[in-house]
N, C-alpha and C. Protein backbone atom coordinates (compact mmCIF):
# COMPACT_ATOMS: atom_id res chain seq x y z
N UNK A 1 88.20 75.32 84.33
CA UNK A 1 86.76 75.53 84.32
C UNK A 1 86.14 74.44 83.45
N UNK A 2 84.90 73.90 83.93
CA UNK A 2 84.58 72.78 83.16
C UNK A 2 82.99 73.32 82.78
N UNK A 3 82.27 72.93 81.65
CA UNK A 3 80.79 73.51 80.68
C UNK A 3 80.04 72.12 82.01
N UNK A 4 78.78 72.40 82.33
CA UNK A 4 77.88 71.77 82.51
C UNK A 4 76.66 72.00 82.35
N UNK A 5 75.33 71.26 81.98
CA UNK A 5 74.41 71.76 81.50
C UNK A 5 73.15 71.32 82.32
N UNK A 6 72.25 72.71 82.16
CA UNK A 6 71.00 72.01 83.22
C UNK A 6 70.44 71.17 82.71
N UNK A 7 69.40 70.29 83.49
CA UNK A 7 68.31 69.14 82.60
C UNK A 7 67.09 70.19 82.46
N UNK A 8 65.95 69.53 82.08
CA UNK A 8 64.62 69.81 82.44
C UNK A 8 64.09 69.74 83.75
N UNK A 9 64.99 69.28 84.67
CA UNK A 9 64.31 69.57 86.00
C UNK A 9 65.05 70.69 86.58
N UNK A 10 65.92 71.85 85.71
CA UNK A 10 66.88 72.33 86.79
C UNK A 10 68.03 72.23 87.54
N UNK A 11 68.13 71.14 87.52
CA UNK A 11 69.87 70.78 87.64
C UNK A 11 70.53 70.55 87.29
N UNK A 12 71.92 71.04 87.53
CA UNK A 12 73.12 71.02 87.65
C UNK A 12 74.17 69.65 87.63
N UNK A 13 74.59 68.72 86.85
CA UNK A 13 75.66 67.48 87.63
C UNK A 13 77.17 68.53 87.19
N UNK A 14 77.42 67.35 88.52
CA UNK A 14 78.81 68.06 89.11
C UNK A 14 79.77 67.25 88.47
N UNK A 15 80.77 67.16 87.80
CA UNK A 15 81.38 66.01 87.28
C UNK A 15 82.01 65.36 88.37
N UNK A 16 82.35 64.15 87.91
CA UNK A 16 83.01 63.05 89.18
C UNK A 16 84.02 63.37 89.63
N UNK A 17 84.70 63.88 88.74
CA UNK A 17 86.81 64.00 89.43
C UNK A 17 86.67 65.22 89.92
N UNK A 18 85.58 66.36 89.86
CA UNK A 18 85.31 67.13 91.02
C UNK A 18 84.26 67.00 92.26
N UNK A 19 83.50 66.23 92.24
CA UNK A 19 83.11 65.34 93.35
C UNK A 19 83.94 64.84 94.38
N UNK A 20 84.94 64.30 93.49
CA UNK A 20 85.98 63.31 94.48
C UNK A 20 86.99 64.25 94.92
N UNK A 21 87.56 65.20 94.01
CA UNK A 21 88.71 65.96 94.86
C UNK A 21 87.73 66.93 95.93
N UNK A 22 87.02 67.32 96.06
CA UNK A 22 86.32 67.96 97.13
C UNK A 22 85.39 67.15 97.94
N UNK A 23 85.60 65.54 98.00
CA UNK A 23 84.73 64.94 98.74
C UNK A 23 83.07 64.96 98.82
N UNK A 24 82.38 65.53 97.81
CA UNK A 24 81.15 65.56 97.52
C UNK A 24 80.53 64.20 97.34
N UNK A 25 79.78 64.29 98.53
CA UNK A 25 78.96 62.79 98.14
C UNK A 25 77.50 63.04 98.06
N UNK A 26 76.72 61.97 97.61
CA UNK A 26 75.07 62.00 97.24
C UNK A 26 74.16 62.73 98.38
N UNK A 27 73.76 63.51 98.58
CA UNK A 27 72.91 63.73 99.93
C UNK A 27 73.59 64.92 100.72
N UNK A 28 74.62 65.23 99.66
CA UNK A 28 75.75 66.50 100.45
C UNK A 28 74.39 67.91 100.69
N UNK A 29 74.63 68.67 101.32
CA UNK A 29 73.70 70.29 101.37
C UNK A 29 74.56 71.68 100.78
N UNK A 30 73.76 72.37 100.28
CA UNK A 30 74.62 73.32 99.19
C UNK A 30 74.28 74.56 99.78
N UNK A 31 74.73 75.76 100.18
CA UNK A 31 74.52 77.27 100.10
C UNK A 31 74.74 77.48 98.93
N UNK A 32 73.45 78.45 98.24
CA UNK A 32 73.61 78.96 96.68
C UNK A 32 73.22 80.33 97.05
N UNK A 33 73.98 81.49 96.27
CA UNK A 33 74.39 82.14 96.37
C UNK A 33 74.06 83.13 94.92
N UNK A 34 73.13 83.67 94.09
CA UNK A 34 73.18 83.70 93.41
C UNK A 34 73.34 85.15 92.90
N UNK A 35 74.24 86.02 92.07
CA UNK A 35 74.37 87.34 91.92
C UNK A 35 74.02 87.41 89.90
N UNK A 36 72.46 87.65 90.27
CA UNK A 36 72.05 87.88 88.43
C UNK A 36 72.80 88.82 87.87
N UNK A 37 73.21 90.09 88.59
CA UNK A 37 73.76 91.49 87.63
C UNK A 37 75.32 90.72 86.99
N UNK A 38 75.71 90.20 87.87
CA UNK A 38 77.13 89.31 86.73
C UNK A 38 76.69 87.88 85.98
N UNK A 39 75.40 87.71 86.70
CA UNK A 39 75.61 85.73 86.17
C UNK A 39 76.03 84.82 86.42
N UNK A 40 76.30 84.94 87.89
CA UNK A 40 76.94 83.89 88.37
C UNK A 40 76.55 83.59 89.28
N UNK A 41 76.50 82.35 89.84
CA UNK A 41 76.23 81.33 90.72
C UNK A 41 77.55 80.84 91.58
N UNK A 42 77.12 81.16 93.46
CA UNK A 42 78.04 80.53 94.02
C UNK A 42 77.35 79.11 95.13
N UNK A 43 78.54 78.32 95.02
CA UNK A 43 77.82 77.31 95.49
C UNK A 43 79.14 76.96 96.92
N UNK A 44 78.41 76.94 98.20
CA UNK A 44 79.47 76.49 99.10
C UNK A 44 79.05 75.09 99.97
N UNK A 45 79.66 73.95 99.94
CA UNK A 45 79.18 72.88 100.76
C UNK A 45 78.89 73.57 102.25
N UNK A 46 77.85 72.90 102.64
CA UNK A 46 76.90 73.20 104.25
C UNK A 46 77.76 72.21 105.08
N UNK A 47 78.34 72.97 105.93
CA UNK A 47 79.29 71.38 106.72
C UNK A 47 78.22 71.85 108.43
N UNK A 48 77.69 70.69 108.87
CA UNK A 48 77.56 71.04 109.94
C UNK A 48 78.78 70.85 111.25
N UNK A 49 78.49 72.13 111.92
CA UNK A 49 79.37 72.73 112.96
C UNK A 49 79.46 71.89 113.81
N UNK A 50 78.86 70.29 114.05
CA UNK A 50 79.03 69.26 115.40
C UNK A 50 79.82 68.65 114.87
N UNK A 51 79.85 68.23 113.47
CA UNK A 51 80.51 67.42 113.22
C UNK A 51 82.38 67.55 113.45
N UNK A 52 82.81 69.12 113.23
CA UNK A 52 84.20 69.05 113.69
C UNK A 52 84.24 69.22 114.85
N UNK A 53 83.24 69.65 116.20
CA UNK A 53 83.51 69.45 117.56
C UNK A 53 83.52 68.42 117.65
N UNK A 54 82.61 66.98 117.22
CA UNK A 54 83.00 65.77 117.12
C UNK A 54 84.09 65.16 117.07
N UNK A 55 84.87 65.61 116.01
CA UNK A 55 86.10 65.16 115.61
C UNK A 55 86.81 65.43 116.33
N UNK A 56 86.63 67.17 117.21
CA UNK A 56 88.00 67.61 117.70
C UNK A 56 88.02 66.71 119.04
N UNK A 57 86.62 66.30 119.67
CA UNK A 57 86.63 65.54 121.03
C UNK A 57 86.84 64.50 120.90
N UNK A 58 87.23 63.50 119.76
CA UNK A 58 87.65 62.90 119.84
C UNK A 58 89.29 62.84 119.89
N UNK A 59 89.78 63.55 118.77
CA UNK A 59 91.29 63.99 118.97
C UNK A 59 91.72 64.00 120.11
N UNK A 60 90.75 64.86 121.00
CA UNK A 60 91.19 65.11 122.46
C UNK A 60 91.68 63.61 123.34
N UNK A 61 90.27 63.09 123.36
CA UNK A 61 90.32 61.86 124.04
C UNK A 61 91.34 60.90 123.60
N UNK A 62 91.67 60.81 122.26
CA UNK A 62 92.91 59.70 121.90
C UNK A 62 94.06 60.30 122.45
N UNK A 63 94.01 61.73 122.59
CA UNK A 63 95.38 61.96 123.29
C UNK A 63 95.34 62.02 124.53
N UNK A 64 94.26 61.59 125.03
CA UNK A 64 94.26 61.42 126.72
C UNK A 64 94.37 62.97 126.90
N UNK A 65 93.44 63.87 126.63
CA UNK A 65 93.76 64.71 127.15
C UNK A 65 91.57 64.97 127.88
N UNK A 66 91.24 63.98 128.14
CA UNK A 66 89.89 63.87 128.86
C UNK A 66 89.88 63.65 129.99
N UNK A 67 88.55 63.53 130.35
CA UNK A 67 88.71 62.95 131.78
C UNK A 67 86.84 62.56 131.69
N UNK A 68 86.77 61.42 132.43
CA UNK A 68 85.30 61.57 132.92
C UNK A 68 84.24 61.95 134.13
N UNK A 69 83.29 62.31 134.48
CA UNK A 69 82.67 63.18 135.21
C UNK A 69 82.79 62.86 136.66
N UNK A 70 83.34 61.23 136.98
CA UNK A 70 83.54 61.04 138.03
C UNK A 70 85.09 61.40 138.35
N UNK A 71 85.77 61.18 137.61
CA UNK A 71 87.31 61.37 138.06
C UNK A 71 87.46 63.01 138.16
N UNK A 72 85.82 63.87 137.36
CA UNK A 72 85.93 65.48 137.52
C UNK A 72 85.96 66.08 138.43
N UNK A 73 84.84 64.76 138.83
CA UNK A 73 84.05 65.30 140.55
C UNK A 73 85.14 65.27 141.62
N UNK A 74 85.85 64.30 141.40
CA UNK A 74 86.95 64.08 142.43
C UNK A 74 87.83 65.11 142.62
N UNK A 75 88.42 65.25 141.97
CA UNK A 75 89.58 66.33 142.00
C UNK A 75 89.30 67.92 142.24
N UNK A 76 87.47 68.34 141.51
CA UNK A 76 86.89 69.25 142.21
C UNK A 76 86.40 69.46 143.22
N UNK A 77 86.25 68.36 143.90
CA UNK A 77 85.75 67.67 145.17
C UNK A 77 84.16 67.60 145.19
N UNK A 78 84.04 67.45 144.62
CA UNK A 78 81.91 67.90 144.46
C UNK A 78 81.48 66.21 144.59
N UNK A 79 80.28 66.27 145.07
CA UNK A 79 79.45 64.70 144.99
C UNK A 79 78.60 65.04 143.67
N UNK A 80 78.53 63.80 143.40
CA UNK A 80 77.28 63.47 141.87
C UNK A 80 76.58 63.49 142.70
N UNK A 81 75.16 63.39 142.32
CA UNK A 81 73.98 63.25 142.62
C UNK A 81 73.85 60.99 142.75
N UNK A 82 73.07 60.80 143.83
CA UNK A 82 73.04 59.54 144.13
C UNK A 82 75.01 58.84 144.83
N UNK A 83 75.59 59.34 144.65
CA UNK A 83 77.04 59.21 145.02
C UNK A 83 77.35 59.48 146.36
């Protein structure tokens, strides 16, 4: 557990070597969470949800496991539009 102290504006710094082991960078988004009857404050990084379908479609595609809309059409037998 590490002491940190608010400023006059209200915030919080996060120290660096916990920044870096959890990948926190400048501009990150926070869920706060706050329960007064104990005093404590929870804080969870905001990951948006495209970003790992992103990732996972790409995974996909390096493993060749894609296809594109014409080679879709084919094998379903359907025409594109203008085709």
């Amino acid at each position: 557990m590490v002491t940190v102290r608010v400023d006059d504006k209200g915030r919080l710094s996060i120290p660096a070597e916990i920044r870096t082991a959890m990948g926190i960078k400048s501009g990150d988004v926070f869920f706060l969470e706050s329960d007064p009857e104990h005093a404590v404050i929870h804080l969870a990084k905001a990951v948006n949800p495209f970003d790992g379908l992103a990732e996972h479609a790409v995974r996909e595609y390096r493993a060749g496991r894609t296809r594109n809309l014409r080679e879709y059409a084919v094998k379903n037998e359907f025409k594109l539009n203008g085709e």
